[in-house]
PDB file of N, CA and C in Angstrom:
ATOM      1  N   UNK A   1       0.833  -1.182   0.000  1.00  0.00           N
ATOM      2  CA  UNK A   1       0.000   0.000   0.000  1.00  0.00           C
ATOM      3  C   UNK A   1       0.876   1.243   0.000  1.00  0.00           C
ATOM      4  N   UNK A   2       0.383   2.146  -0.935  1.00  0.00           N
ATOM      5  CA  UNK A   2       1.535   3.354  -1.171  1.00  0.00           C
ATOM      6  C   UNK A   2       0.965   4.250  -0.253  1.00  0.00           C
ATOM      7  N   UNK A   3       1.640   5.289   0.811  1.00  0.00           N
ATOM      8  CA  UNK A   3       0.907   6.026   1.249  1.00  0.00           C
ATOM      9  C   UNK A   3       1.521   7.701   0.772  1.00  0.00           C
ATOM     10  N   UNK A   4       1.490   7.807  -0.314  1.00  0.00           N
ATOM     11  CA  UNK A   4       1.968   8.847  -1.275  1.00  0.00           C
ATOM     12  C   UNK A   4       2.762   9.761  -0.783  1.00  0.00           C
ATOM     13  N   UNK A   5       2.439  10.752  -0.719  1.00  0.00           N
ATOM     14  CA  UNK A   5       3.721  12.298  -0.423  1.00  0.00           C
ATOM     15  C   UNK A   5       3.669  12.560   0.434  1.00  0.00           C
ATOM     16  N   UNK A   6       5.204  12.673   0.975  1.00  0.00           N
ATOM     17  CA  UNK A   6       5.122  13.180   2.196  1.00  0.00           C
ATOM     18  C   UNK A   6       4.451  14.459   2.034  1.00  0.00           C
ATOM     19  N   UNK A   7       4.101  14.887   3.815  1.00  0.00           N
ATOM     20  CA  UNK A   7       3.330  16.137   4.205  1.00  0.00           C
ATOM     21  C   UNK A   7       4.185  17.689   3.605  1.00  0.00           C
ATOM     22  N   UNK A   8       3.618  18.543   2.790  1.00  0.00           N
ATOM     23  CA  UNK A   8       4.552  19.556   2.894  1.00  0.00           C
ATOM     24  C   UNK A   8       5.028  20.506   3.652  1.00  0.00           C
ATOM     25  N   UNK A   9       4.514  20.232   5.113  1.00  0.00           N
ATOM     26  CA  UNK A   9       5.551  21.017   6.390  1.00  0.00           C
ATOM     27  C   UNK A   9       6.506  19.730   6.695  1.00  0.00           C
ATOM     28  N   UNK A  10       7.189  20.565   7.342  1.00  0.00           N
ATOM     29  CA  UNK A  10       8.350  19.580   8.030  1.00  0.00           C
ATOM     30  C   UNK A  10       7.938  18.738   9.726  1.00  0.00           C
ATOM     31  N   UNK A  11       7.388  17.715   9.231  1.00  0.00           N
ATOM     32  CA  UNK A  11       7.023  17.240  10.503  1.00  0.00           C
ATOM     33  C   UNK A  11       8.232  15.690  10.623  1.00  0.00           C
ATOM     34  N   UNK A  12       8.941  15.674  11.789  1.00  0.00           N
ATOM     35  CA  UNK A  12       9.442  14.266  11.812  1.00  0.00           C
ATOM     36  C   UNK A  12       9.011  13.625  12.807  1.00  0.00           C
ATOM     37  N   UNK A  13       8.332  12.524  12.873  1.00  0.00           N
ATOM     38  CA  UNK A  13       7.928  11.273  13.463  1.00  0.00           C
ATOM     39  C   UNK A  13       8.517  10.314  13.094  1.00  0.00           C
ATOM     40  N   UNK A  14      10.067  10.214  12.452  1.00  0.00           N
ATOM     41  CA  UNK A  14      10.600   9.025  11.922  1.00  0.00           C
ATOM     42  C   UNK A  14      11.307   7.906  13.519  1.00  0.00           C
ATOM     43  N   UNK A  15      11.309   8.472  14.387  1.00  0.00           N
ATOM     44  CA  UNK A  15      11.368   7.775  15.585  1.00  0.00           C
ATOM     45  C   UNK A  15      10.355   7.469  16.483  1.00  0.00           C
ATOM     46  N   UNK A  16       9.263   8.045  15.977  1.00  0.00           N
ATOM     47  CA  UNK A  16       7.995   7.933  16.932  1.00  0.00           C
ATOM     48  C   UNK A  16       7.535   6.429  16.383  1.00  0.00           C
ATOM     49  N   UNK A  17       6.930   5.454  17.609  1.00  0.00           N
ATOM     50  CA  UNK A  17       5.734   4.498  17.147  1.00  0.00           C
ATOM     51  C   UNK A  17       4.613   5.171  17.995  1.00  0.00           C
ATOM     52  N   UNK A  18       3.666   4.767  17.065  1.00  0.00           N
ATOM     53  CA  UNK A  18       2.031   4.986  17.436  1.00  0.00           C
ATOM     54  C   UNK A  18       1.489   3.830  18.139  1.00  0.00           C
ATOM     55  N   UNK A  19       0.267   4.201  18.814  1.00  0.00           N
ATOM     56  CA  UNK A  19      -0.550   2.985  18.534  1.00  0.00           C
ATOM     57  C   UNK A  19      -1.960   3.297  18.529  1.00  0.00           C
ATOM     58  N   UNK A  20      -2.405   3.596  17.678  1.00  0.00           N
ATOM     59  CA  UNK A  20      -4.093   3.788  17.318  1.00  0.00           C
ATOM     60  C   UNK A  20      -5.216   3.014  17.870  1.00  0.00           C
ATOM     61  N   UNK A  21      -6.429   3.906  18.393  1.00  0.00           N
ATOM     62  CA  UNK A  21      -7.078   2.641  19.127  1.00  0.00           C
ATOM     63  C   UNK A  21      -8.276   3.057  18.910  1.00  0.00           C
ATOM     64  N   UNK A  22      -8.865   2.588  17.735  1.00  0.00           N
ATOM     65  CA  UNK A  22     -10.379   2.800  17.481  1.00  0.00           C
ATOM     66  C   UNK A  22     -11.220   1.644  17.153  1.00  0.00           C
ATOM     67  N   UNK A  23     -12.489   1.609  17.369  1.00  0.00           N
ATOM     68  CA  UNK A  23     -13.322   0.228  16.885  1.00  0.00           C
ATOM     69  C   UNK A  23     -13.752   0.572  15.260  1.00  0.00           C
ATOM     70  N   UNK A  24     -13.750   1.290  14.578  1.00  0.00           N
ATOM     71  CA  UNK A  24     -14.122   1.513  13.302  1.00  0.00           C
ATOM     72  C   UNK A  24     -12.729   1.723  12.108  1.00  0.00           C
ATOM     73  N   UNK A  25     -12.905   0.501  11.614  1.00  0.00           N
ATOM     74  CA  UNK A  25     -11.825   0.397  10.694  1.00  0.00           C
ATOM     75  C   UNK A  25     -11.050   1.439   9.878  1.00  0.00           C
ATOM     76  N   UNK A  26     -12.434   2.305   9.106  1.00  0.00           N
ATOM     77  CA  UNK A  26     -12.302   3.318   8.469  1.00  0.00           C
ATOM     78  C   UNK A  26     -11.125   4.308   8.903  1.00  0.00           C
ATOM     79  N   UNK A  27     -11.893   4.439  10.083  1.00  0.00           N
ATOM     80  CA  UNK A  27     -10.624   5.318  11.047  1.00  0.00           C
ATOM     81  C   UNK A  27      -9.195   5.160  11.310  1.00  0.00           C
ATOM     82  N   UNK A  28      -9.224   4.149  11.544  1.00  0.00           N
ATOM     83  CA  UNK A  28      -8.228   3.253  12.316  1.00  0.00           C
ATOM     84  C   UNK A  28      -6.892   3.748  10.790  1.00  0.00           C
ATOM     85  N   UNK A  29      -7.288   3.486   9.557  1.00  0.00           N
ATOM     86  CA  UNK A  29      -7.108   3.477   8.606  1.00  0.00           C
ATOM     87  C   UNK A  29      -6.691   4.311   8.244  1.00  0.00           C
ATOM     88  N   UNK A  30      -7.230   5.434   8.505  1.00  0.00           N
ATOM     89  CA  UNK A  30      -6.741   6.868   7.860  1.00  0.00           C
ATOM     90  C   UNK A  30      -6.032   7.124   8.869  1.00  0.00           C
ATOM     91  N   UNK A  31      -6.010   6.791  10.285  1.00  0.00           N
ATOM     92  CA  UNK A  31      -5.121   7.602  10.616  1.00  0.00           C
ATOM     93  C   UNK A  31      -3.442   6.783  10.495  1.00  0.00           C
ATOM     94  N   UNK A  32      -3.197   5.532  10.430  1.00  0.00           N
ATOM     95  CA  UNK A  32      -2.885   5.366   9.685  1.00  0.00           C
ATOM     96  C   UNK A  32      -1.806   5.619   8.704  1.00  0.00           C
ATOM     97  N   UNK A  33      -2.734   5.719   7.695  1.00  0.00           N
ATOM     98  CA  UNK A  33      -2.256   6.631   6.612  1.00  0.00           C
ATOM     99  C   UNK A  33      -1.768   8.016   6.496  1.00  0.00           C
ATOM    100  N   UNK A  34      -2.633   8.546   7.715  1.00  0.00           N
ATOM    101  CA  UNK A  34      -1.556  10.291   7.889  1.00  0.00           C
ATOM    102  C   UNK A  34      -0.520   9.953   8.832  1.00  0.00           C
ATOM    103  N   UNK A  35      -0.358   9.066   9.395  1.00  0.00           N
ATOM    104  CA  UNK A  35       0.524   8.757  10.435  1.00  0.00           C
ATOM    105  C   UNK A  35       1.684   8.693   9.369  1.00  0.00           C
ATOM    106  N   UNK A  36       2.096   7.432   8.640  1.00  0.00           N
ATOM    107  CA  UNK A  36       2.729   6.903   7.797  1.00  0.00           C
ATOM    108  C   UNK A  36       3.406   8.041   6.844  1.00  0.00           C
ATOM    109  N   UNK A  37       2.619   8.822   6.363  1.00  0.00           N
ATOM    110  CA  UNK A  37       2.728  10.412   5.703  1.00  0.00           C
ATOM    111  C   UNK A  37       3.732  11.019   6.341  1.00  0.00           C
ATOM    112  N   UNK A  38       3.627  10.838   7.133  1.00  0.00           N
ATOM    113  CA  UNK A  38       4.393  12.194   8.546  1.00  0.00           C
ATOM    114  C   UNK A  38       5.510  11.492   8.599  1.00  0.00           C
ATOM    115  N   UNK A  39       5.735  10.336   8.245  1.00  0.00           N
ATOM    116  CA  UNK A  39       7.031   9.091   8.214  1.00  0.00           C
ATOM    117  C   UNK A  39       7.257   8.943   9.625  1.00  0.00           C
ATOM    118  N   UNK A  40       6.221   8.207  10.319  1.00  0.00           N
ATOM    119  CA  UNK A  40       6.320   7.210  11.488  1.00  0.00           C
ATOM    120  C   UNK A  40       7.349   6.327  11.235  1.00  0.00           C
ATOM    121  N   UNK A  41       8.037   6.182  12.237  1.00  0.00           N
ATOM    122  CA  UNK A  41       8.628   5.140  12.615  1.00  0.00           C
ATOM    123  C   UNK A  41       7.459   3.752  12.304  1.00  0.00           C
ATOM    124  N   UNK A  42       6.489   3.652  13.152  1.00  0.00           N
ATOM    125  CA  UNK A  42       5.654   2.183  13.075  1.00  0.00           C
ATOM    126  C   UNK A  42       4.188   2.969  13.808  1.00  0.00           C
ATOM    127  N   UNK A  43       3.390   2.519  13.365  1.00  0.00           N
ATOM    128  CA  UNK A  43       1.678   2.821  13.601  1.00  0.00           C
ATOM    129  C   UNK A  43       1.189   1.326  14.007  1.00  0.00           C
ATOM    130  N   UNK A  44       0.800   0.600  15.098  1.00  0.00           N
ATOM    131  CA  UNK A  44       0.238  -0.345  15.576  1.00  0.00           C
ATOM    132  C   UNK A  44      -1.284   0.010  15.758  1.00  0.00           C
ATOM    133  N   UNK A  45      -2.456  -0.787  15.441  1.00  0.00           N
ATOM    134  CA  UNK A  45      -3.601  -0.562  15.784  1.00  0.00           C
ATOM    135  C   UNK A  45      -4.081  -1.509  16.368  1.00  0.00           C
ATOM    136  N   UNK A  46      -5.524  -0.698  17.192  1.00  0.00           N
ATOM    137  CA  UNK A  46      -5.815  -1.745  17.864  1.00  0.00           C
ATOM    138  C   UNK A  46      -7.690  -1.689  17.953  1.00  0.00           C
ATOM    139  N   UNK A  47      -8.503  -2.662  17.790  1.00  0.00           N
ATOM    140  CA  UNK A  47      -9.765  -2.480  17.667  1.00  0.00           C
ATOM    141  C   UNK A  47     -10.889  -2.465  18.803  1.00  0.00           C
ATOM    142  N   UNK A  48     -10.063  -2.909  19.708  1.00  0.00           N
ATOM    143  CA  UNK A  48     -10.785  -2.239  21.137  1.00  0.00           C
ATOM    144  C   UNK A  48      -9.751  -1.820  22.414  1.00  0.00           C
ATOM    145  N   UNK A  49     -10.422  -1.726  23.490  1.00  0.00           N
ATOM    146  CA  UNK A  49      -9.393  -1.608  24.538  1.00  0.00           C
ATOM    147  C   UNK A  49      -8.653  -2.533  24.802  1.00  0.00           C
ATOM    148  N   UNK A  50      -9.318  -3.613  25.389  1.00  0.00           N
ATOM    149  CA  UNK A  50      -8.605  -5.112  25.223  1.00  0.00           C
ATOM    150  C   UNK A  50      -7.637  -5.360  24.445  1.00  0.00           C
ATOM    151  N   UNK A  51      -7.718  -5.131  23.284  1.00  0.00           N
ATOM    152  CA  UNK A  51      -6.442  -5.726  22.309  1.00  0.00           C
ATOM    153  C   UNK A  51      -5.469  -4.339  22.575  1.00  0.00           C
ATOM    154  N   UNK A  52      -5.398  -3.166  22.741  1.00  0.00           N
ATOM    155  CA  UNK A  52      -4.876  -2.320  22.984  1.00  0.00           C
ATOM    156  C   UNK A  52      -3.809  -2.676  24.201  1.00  0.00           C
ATOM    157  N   UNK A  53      -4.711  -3.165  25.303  1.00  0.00           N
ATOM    158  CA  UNK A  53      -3.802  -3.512  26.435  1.00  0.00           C
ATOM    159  C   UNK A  53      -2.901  -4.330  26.159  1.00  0.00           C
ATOM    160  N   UNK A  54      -3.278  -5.521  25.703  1.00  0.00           N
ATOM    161  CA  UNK A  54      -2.312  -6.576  25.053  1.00  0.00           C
ATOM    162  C   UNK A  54      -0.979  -5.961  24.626  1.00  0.00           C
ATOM    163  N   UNK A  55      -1.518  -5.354  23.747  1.00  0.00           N
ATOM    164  CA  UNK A  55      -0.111  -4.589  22.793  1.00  0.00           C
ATOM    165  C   UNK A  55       0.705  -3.288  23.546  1.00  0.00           C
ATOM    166  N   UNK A  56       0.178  -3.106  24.768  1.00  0.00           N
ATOM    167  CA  UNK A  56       0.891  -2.185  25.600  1.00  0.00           C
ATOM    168  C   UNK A  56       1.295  -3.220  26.352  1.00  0.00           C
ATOM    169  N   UNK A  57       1.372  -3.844  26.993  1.00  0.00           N
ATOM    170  CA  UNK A  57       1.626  -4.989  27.624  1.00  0.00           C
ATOM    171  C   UNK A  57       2.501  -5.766  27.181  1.00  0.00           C
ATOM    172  N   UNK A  58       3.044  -6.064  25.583  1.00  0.00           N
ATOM    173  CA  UNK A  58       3.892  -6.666  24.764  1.00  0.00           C
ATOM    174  C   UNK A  58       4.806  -5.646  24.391  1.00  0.00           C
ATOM    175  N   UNK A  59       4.519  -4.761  23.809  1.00  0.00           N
ATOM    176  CA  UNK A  59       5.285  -3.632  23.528  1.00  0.00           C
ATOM    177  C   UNK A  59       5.988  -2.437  24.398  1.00  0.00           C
ATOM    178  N   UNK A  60       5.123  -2.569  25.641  1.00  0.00           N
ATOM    179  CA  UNK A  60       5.455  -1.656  26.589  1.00  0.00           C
ATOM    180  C   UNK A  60       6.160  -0.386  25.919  1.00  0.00           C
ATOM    181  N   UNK A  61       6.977   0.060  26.258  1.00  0.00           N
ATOM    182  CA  UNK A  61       7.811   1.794  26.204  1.00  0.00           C
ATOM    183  C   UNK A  61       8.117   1.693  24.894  1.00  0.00           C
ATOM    184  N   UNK A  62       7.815   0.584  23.839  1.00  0.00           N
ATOM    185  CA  UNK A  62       8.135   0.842  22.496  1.00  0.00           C
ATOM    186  C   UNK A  62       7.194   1.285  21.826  1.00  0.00           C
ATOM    187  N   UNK A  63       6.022   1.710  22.405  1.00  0.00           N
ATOM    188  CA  UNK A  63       5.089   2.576  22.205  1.00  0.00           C
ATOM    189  C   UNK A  63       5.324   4.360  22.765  1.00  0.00           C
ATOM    190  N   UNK A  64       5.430   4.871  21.872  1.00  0.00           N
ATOM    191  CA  UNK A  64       5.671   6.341  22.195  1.00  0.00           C
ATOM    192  C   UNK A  64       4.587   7.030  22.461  1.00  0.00           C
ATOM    193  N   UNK A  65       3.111   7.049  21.515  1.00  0.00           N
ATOM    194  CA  UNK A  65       2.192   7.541  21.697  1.00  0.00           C
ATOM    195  C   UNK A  65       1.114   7.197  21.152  1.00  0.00           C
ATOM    196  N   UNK A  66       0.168   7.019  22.274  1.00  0.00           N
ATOM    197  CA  UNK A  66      -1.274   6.556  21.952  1.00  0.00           C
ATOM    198  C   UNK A  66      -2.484   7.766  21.759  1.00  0.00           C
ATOM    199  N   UNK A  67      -3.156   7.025  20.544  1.00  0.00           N
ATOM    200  CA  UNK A  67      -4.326   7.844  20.078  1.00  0.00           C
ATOM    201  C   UNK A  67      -5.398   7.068  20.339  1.00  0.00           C
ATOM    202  N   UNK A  68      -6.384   7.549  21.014  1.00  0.00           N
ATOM    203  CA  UNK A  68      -7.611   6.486  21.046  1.00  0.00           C
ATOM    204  C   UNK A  68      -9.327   7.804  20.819  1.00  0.00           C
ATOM    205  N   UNK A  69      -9.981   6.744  20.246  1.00  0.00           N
ATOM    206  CA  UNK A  69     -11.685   7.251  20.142  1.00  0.00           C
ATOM    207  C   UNK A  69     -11.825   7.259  21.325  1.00  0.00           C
ATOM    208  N   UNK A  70     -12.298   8.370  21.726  1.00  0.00           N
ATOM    209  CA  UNK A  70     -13.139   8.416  23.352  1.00  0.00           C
ATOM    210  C   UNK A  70     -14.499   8.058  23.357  1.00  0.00           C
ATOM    211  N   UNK A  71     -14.671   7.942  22.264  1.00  0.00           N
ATOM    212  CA  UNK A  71     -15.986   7.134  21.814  1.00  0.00           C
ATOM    213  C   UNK A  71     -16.006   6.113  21.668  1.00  0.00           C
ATOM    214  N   UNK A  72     -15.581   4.751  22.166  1.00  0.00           N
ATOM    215  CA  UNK A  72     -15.082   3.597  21.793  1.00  0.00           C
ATOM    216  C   UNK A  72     -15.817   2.801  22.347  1.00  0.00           C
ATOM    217  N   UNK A  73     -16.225   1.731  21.300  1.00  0.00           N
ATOM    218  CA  UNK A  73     -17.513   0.456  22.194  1.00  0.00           C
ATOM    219  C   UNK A  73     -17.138  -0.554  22.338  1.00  0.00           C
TER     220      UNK A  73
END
């Protein structure tokens, strides 16, 4: 999957990992994709809380920063 041009400000996230945490794919997806843009290091997602914990729990501090829906079911 190509995630085309980089952003035209200067943003670096090439050391940052993510980890995205939404129940709606769509989302999950795009962000994602602007994540990847911005040249993340790594974007991990996760489709509820549960699997979220998991992957904080496995990954611990190799997670830099979490995004989550506060709307989340």
């Amino acid at each position: 999957m190509s995630v085309g041009a980089p952003l035209p400000y200067d943003v670096d996230f090439s050391k940052t990992v993510f980890l995205v945490v939404d129940d709606k794919p769509f989302y999950r997806e795009m962000a994602h994709t602007a994540l990847m843009r911005a040249r993340a290091k790594d974007v991990n997602q996760a489709s509820s809380v549960e699997t979220a914990i998991q992957l904080l729990n496995r990954l611990g501090q190799a997670i830099d920063c979490v995004i989550v829906d506060w709307d989340i079911a």
